[in-house]
N, C-alpha and C. Protein backbone atom coordinates (compact mmCIF):
# COMPACT_ATOMS: atom_id res chain seq x y z
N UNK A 1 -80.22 -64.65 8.73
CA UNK A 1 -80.89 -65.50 7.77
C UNK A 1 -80.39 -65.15 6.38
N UNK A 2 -80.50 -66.38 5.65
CA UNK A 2 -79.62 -65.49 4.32
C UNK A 2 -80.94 -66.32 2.88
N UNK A 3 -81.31 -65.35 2.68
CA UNK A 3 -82.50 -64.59 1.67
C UNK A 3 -82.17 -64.66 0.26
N UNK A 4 -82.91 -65.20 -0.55
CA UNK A 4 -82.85 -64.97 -2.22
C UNK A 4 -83.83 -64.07 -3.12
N UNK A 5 -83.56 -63.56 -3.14
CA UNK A 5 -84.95 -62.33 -3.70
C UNK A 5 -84.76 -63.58 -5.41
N UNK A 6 -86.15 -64.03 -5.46
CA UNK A 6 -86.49 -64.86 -6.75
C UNK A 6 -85.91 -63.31 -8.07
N UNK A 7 -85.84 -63.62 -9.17
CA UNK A 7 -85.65 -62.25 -10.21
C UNK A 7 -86.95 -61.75 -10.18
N UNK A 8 -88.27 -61.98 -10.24
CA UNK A 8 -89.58 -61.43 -10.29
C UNK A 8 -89.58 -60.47 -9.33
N UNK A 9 -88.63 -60.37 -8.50
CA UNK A 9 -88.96 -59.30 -7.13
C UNK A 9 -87.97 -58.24 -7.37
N UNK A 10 -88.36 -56.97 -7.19
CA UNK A 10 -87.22 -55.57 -7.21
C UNK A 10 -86.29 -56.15 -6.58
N UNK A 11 -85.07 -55.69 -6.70
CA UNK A 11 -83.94 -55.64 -5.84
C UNK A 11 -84.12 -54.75 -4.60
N UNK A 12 -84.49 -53.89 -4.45
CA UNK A 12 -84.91 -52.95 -3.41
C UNK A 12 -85.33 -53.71 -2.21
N UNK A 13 -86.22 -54.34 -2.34
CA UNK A 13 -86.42 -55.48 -1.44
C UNK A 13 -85.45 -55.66 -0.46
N UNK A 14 -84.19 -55.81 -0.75
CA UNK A 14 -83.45 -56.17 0.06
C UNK A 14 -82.81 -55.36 1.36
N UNK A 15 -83.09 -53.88 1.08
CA UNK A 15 -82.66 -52.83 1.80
C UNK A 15 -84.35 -53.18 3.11
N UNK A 16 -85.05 -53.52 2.61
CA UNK A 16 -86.44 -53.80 3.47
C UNK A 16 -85.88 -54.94 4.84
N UNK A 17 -85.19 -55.43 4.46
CA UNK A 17 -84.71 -56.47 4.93
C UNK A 17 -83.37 -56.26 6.12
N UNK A 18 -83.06 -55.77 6.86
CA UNK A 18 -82.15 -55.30 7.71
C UNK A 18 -81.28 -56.76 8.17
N UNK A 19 -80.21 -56.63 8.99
CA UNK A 19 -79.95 -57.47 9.21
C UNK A 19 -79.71 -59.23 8.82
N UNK A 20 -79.96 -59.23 7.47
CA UNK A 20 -79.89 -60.38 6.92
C UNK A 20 -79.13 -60.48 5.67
N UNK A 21 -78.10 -61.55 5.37
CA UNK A 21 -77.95 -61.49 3.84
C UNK A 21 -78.84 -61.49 2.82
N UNK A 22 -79.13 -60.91 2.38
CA UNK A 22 -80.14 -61.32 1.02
C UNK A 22 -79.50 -60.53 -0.23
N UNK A 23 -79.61 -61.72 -1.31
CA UNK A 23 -79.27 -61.88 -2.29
C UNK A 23 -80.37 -61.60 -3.75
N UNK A 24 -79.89 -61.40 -4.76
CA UNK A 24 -80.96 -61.66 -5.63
C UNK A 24 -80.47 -62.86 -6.29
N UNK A 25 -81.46 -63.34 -7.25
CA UNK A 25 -81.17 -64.41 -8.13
C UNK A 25 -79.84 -64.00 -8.88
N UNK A 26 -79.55 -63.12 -9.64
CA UNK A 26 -78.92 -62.75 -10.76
C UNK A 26 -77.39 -62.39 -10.09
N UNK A 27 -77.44 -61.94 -8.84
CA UNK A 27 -76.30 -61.62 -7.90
C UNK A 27 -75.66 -62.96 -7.38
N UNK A 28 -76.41 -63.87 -7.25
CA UNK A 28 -75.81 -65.28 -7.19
C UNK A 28 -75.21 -65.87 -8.33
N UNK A 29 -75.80 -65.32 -9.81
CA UNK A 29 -75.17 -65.59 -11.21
C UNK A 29 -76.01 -66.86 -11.55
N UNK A 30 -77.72 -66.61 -11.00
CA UNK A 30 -78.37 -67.50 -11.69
C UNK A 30 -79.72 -66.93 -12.48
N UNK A 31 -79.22 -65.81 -13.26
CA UNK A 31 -80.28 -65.39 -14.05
C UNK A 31 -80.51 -66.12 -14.82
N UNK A 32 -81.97 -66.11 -15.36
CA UNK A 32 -82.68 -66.66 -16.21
C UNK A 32 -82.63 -68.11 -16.62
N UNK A 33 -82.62 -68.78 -15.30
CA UNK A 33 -82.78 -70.24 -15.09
C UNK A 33 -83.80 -70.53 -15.05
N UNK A 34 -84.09 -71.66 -15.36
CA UNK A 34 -85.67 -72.18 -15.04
C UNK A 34 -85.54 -72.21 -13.72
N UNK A 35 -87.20 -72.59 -13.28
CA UNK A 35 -87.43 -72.76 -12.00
C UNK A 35 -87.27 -74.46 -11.48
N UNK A 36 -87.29 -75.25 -11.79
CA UNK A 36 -87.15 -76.21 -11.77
C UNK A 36 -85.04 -76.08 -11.46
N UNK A 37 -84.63 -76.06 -12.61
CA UNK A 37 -83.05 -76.41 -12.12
C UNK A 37 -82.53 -74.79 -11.41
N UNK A 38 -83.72 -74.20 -10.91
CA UNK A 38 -82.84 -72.94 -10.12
C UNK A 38 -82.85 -73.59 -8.53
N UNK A 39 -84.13 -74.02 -8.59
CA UNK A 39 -84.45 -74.72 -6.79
C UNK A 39 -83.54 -75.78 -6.35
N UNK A 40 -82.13 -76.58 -7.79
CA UNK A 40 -81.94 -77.30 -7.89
C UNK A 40 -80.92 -76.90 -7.11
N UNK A 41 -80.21 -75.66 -8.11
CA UNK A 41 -78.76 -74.80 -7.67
C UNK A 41 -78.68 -74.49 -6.33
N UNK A 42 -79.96 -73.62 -5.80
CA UNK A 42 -79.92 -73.01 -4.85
C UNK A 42 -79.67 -73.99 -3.43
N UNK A 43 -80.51 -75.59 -3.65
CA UNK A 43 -80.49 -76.50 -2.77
C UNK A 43 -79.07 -77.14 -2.64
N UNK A 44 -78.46 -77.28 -3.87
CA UNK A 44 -76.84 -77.87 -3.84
C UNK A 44 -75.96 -76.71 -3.07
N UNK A 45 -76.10 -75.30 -3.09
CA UNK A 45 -75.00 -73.97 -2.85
C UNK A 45 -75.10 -74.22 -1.63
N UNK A 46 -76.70 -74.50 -0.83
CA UNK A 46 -76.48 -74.62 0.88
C UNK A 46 -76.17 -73.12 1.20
N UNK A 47 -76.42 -72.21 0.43
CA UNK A 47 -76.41 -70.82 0.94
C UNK A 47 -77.41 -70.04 1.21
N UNK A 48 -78.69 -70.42 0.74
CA UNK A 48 -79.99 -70.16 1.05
C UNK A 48 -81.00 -70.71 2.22
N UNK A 49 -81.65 -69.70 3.02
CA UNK A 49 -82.17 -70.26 3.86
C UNK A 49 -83.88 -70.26 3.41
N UNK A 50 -83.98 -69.22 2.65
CA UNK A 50 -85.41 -68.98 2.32
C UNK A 50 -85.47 -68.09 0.78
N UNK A 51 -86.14 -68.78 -0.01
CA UNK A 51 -86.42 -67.99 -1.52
C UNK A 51 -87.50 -67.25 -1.46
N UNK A 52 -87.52 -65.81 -1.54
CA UNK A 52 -88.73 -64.97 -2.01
C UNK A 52 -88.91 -64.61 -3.33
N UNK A 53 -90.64 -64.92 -3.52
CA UNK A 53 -90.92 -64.86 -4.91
C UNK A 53 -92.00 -64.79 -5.02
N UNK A 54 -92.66 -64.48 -6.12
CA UNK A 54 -94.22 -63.83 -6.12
C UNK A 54 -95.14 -64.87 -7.08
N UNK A 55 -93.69 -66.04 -7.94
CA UNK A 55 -94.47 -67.18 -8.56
C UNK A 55 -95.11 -68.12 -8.05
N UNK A 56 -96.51 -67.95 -8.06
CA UNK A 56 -97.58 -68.54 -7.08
C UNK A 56 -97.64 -70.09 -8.09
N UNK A 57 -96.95 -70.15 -9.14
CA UNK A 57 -96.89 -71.77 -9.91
C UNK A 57 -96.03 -72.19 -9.46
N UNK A 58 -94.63 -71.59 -8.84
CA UNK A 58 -93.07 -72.65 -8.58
C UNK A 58 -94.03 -73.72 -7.78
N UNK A 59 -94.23 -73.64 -6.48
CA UNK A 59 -94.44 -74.70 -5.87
C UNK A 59 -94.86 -75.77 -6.12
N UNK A 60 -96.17 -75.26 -6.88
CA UNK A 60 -96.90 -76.39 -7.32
C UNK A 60 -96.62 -77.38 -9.15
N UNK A 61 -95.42 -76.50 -9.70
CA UNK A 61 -94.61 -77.36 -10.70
C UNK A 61 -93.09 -78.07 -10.37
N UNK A 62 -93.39 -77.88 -9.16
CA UNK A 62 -91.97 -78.37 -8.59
C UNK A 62 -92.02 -78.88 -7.19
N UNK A 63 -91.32 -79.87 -6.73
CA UNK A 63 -91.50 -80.75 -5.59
C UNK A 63 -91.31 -80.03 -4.68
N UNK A 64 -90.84 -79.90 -3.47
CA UNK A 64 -90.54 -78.86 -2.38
C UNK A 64 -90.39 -79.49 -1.23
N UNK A 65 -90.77 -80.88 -0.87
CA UNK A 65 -90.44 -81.07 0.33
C UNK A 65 -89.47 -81.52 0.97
N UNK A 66 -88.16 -81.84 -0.54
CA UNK A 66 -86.91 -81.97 0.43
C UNK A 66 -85.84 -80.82 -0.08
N UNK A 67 -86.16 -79.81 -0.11
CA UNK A 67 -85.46 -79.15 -0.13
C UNK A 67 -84.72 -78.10 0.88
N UNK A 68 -83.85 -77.59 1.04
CA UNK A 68 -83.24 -77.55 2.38
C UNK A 68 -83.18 -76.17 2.49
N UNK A 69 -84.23 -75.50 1.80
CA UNK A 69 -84.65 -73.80 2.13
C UNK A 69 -86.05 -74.08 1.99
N UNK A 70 -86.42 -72.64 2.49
CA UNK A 70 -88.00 -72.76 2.33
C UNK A 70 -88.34 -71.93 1.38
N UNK A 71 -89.86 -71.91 0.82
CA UNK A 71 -90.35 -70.94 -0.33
C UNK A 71 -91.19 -69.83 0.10
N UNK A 72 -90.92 -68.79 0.16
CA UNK A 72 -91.89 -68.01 0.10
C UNK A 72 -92.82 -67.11 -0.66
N UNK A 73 -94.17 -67.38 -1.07
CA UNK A 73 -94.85 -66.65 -1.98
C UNK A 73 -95.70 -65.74 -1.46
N UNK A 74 -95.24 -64.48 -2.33
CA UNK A 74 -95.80 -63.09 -1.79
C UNK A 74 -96.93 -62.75 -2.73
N UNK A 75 -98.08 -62.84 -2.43
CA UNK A 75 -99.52 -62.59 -2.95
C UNK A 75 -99.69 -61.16 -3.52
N UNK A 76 -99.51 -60.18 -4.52
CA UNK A 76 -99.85 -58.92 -4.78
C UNK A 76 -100.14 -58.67 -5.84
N UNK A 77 -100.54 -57.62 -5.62
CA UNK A 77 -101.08 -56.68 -6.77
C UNK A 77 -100.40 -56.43 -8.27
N UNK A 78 -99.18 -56.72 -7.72
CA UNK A 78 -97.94 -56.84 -8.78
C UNK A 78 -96.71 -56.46 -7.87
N UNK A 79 -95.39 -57.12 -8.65
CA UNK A 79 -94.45 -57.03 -8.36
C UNK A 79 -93.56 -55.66 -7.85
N UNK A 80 -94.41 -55.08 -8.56
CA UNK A 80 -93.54 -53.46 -7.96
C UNK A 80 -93.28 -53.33 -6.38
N UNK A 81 -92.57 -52.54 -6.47
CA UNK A 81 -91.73 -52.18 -5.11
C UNK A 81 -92.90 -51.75 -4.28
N UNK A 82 -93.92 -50.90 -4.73
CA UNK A 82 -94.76 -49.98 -3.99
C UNK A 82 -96.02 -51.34 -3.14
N UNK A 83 -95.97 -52.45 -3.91
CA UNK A 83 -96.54 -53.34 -3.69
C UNK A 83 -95.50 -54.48 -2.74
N UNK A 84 -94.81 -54.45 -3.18
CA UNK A 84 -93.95 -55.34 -1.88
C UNK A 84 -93.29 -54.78 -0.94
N UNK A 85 -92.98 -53.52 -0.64
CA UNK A 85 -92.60 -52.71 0.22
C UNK A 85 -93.83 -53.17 1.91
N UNK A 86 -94.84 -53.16 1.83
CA UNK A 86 -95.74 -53.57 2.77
C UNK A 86 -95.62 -55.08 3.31
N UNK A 87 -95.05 -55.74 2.65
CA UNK A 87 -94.09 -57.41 2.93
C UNK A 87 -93.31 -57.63 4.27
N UNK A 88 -92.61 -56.45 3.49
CA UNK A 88 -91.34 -56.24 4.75
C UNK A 88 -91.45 -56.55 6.55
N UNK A 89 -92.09 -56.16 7.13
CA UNK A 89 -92.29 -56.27 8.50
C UNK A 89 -93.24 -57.91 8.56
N UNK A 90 -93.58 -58.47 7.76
CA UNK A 90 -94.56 -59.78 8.25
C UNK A 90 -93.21 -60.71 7.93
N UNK A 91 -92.63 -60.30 6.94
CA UNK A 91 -91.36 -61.01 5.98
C UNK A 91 -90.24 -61.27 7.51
N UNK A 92 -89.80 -60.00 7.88
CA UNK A 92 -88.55 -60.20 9.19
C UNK A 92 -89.44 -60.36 10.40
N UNK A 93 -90.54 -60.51 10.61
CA UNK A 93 -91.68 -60.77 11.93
C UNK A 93 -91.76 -62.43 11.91
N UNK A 94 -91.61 -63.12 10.76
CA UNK A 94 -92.23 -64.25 10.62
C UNK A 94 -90.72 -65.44 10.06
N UNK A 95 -89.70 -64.58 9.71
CA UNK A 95 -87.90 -65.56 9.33
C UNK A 95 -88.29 -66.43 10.44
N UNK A 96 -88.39 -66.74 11.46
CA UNK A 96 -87.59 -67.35 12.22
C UNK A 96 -88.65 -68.43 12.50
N UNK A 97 -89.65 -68.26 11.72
CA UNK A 97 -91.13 -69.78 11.58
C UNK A 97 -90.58 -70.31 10.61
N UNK A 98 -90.20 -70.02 9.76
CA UNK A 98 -89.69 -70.60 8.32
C UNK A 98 -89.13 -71.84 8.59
N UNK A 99 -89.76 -73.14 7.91
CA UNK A 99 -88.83 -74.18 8.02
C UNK A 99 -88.79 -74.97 6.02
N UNK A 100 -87.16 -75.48 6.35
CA UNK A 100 -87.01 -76.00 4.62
C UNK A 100 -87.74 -76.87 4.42
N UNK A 101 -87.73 -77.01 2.84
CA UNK A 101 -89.23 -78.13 2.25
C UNK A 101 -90.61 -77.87 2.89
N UNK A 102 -90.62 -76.64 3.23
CA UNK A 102 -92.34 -75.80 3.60
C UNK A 102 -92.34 -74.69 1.96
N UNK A 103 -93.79 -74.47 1.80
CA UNK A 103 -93.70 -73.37 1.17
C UNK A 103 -94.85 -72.20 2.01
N UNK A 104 -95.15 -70.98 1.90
CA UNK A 104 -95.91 -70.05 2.85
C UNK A 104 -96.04 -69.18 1.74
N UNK A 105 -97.36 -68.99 1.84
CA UNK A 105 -97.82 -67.82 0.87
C UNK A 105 -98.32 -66.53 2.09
N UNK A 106 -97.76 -65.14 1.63
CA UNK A 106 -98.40 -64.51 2.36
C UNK A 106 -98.98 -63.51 1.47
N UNK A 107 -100.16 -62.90 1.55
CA UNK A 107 -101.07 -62.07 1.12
C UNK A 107 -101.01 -60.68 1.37
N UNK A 108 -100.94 -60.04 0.51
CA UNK A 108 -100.65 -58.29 0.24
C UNK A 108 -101.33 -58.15 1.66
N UNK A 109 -100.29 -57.25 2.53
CA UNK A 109 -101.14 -56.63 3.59
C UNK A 109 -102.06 -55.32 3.16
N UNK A 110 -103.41 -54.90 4.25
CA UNK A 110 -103.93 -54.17 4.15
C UNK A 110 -103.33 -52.57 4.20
């Protein structure tokens, strides 16, 4: 599966992630884009299968249902690693439900 860590998310993240490409925003060379013409980029590259991100507004300021990755919003405490580190196993448990123009919020595990 090949993964976009949104910039709001550590890079670390990605070592959580085994077996998959994942990328960050800024490693693709789309730092500090809006969200609007980033969902734009990412949908034209066709290199993304799923965006992770913790902006619980993208979805709902931006259309989503034809877009040809899916969104995922991670519910926490804050962005830190120590807080998304617990992601990880629901995150590679759950890739393969993921479908594009869906968005899925998942909630800080216990």
């Amino acid at each position: 599966m090949r993964i976009l860590l949104d910039e709001c998310l550590p890079k670390d993240l990605a070592r959580q992630l085994p077996g998959h490409n994942v990328k960050t925003v800024p490693q693709a060379g789309w730092a500090s884009i809006s969200n609007g013409r980033l969902l734009g980029l990412i949908a034209d590259s066709g290199k993304f299968d799923v965006l992770l991100t913790v902006d619980k507004r993208l979805p709902k300021q931006n259309p989503t249902r034809t877009l040809p990755f899916a969104i995922v919003v991670l519910r926490a405490t804050s962005n830190r690693m120590i807080h998304m580190f617990p992601f990880a196993p629901e995150i590679l448990r759950r890739l393969a439900e993921f479908r594009p123009g869906r968005v899925y919020v998942l909630t800080q595990p216990d």
